[in-house]
Protein backbone atom coordinates (compact mmCIF):
# COMPACT_ATOMS: atom_id res chain seq x y z
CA UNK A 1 0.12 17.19 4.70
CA UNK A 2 0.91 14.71 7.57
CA UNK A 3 4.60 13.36 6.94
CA UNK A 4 7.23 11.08 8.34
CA UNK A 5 10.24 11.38 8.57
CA UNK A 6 12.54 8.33 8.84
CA UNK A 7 16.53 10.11 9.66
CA UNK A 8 18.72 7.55 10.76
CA UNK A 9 20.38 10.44 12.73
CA UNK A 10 18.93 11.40 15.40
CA UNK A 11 19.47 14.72 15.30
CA UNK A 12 19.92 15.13 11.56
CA UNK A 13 16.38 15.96 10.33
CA UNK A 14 15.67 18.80 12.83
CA UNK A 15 16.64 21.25 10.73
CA UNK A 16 14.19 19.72 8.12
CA UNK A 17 11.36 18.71 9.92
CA UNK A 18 11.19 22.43 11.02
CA UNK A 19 11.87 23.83 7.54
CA UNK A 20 8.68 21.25 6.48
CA UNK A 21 6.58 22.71 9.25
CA UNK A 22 7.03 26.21 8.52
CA UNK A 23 5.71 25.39 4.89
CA UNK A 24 2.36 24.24 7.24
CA UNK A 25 2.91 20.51 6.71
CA UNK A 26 2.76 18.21 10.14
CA UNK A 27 6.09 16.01 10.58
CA UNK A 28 6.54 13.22 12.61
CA UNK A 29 10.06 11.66 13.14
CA UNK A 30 11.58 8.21 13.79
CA UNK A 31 14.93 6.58 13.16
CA UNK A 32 14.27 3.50 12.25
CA UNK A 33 13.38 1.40 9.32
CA UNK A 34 11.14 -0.94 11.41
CA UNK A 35 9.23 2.33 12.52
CA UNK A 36 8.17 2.75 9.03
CA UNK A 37 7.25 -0.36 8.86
CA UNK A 38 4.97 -0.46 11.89
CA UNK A 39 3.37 2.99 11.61
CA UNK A 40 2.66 3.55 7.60
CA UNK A 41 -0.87 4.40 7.95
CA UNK A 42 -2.62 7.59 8.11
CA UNK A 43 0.64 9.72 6.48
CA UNK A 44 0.19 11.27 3.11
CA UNK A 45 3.82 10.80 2.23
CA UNK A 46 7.18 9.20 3.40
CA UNK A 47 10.19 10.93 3.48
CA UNK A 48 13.05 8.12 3.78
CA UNK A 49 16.89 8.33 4.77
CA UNK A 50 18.60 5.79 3.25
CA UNK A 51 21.26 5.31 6.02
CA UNK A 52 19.36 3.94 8.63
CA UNK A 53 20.66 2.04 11.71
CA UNK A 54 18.91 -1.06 11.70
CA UNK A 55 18.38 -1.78 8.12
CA UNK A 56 19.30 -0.94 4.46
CA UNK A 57 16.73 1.52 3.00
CA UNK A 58 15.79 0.38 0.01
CA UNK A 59 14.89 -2.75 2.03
CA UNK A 60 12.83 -1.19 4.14
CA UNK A 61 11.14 0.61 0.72
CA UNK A 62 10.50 -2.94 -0.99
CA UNK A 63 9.04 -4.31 2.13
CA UNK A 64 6.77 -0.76 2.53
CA UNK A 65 5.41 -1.61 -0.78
CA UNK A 66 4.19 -5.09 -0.45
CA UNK A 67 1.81 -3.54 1.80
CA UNK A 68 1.42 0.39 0.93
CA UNK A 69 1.39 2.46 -2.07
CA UNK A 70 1.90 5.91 0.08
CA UNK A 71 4.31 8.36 -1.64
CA UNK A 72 7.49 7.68 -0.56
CA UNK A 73 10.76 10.63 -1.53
CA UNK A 74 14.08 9.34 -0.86
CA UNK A 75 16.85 11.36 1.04
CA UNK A 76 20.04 10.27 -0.65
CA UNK A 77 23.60 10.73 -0.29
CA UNK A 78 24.59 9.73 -3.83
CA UNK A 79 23.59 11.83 -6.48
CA UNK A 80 24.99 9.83 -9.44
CA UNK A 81 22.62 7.99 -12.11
CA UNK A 82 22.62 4.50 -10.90
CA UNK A 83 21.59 5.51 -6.83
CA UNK A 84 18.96 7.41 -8.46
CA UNK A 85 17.60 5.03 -10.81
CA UNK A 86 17.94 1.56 -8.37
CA UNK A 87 16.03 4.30 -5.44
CA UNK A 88 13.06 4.83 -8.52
CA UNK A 89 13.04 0.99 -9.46
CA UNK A 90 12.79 -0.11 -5.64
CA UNK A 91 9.60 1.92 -5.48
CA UNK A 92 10.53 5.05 -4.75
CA UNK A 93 8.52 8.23 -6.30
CA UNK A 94 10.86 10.83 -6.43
CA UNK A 95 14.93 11.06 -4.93
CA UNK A 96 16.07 13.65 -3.22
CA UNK A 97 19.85 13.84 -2.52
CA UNK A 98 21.23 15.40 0.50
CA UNK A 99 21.54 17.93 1.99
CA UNK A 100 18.02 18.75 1.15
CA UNK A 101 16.84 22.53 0.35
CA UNK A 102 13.43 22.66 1.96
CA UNK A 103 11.63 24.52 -1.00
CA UNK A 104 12.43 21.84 -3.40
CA UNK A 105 11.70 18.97 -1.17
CA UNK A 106 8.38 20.85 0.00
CA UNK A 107 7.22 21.27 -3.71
CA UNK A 108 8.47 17.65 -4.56
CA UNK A 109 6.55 15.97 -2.19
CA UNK A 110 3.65 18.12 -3.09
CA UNK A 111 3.97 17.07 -6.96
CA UNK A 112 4.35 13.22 -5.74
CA UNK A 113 1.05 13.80 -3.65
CA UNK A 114 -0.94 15.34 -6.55
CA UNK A 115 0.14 12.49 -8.98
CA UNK A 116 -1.15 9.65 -6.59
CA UNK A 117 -4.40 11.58 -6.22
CA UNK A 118 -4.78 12.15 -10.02
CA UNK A 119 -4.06 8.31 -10.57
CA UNK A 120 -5.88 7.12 -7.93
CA UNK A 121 -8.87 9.10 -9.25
CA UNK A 122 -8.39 7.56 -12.61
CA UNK A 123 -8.48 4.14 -11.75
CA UNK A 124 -12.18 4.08 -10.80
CA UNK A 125 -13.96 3.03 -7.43
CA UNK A 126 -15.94 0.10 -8.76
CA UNK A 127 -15.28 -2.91 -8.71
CA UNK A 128 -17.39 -5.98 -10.94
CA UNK A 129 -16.93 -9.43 -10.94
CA UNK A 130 -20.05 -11.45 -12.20
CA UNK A 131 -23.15 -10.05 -10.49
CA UNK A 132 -21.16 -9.19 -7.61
CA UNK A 133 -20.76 -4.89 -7.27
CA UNK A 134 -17.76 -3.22 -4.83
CA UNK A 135 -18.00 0.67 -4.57
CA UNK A 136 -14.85 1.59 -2.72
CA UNK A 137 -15.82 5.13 -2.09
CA UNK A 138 -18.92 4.32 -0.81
CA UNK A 139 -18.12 1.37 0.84
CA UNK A 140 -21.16 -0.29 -0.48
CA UNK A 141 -21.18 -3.95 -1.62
CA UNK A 142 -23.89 -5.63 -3.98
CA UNK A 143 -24.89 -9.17 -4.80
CA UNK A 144 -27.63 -9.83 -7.95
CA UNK A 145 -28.41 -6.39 -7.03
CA UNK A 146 -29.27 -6.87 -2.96
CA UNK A 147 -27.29 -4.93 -0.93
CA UNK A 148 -24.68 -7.05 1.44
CA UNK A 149 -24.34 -5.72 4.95
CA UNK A 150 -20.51 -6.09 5.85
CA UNK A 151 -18.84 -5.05 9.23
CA UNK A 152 -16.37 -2.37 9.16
CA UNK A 153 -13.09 -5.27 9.13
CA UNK A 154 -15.04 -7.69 6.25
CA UNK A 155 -14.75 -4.52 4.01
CA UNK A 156 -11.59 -3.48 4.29
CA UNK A 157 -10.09 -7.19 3.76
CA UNK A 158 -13.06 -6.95 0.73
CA UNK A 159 -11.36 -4.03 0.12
CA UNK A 160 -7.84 -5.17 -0.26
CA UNK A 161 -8.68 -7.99 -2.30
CA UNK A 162 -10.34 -6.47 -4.76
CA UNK A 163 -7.95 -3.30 -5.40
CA UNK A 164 -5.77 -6.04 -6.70
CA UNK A 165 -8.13 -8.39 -8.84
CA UNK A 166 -6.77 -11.58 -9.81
CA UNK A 167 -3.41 -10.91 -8.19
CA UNK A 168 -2.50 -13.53 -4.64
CA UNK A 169 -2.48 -11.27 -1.28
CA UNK A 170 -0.60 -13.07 1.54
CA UNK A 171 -2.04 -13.54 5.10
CA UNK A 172 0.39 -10.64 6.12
CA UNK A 173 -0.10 -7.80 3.90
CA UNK A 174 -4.05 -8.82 4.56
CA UNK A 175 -3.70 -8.32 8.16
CA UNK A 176 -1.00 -5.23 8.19
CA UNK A 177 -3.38 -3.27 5.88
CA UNK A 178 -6.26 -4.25 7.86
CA UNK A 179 -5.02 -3.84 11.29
CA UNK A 180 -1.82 -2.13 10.57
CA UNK A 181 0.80 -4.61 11.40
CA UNK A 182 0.91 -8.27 10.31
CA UNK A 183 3.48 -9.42 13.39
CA UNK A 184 0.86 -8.40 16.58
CA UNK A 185 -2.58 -9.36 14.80
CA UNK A 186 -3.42 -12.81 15.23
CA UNK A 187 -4.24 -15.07 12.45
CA UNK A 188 -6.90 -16.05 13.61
CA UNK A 189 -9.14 -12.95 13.48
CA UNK A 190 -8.36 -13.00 9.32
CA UNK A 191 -9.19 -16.41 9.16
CA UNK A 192 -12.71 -15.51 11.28
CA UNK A 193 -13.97 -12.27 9.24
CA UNK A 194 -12.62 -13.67 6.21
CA UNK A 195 -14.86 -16.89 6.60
CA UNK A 196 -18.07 -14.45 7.37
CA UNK A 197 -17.28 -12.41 4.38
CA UNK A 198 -17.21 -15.17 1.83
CA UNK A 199 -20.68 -16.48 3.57
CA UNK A 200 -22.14 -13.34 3.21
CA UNK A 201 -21.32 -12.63 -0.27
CA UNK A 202 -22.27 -16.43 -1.27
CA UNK A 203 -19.99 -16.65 -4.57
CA UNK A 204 -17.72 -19.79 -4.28
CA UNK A 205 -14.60 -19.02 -6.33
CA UNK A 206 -14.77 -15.43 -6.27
CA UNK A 207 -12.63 -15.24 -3.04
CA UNK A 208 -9.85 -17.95 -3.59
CA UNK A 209 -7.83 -19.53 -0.81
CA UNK A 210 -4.30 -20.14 -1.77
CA UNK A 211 -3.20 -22.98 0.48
CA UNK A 212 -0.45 -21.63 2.79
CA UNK A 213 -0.30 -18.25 1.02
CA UNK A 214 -3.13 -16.04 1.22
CA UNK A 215 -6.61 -15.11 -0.63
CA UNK A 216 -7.27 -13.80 -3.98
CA UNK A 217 -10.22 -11.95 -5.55
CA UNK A 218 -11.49 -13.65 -8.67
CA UNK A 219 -9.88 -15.98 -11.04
CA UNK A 220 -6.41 -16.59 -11.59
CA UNK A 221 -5.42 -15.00 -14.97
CA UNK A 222 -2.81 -17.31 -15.86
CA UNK A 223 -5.72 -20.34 -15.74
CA UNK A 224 -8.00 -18.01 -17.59
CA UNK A 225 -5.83 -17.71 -19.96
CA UNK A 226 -4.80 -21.05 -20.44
CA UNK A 227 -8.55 -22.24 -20.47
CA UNK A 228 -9.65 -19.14 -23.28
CA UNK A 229 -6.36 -21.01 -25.58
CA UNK A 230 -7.99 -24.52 -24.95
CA UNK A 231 -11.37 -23.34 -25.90
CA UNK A 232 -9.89 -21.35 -29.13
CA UNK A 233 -7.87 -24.16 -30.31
CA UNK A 234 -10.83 -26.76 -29.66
């Protein structure tokens, strides 16, 4: 596996990024929770210190998953019930206190790796709204059955959208998960391939802008559901 490592010491983790290499994974180190932040992609897991020097871990895990659902294992120095349990609720998928023993952290990450795949597996990869068809794995998008030509960037903000159907993406987790960091792309490249994507697929309503927010793919549920109770009680 490709890892990083985020130590807030710098020379803390050398021991462990060794003991992680000799079990054949590849680990990359930084100190900082704003080098997380800028350089998630590509990693199969995270392994994150939660004393960092610039900011509080578990901030720097919330913010990670507005954006990214990579496996993250905490490296904590509390082992008691409620460090454990806040590190799980703030989106972590496994804790880890320290000092680590490398088998245990090796096989951990490998069992938080092999649940992600299972679920990610199990969640499908197509997507249908209407007469409108998304295969994720094959990156292949069809209207009323004709197949849509879409540049590599109009997929992956396709993409993005309609992982999370119904639910409001802002304009920065759009552009840090398409070009892999909201604060140096430029708002006005989203605002470009987003308007050629929604031409191209040709289905007012299914991408929705949200006025000083962000996009979202489909319907809002809450409407829905308020419309379905008006028509039921009509």
């Amino acid at each position: 596996m490709r890892l990083i490592l985020i130590d807030g010491e710098a020379d803390g983790g050398d021991a462990l990024a060794q003991g992680l290499e000799l079990h054949g994974h590849q680990v990359e180190r930084k100190h900082r929770g704003a080098d997380l932040l800028l350089a998630h992609h590509g990693y199969h897991a995270v392994i994150l210190d939660m004393g960092l020097p610039d900011m509080d871990g578990l901030q720097v895990l919330r913010k990670l998953r507005e954006v990214s659902s990579v496996p993250v294992v905490i490296l904590g120095e509390h082992a008691d019930e409620r460090s454990i349990v806040l590190g799980l609720h703030s989106g972590a998928d496994d804790y880890v206190v320290k000092p680590a023993r490398i088998g245990e952290l090796a096989a951990r990450l490998e069992a938080v790796t092999r649940r992600v795949g299972v679920a990610s597996a199990a969640r499908g990869k197509t997507v249908t709204s209407e007469d409108v068809r998304v295969d994720l794995a094959a990156r292949r998008v069809e209207v009323a059955g004709e197949l849509v030509p879409l540049t590599r960037l109009e997929f992956e903000l396709l993409r993005v959208l309609a992982e999370r159907p119904g639910i409001a993406v802002s304009r920065e987790q759009l552009m840090d998960c398409v070009w892999g960091d909201s604060m140096l792309a430029v708002s006005r490249k989203l605002y470009v391939h987003m308007a050629s994507l929604r031409a191209k697929l040709d289905r007012p309503g299914l991408i929705t802008n949200i006025r000083g927010y962000g996009y979202r793919w489909g319907p809002d549920p809450y409407e829905a559901t308020a419309a379905s109770n008006l028509l039921h009680a009509v």
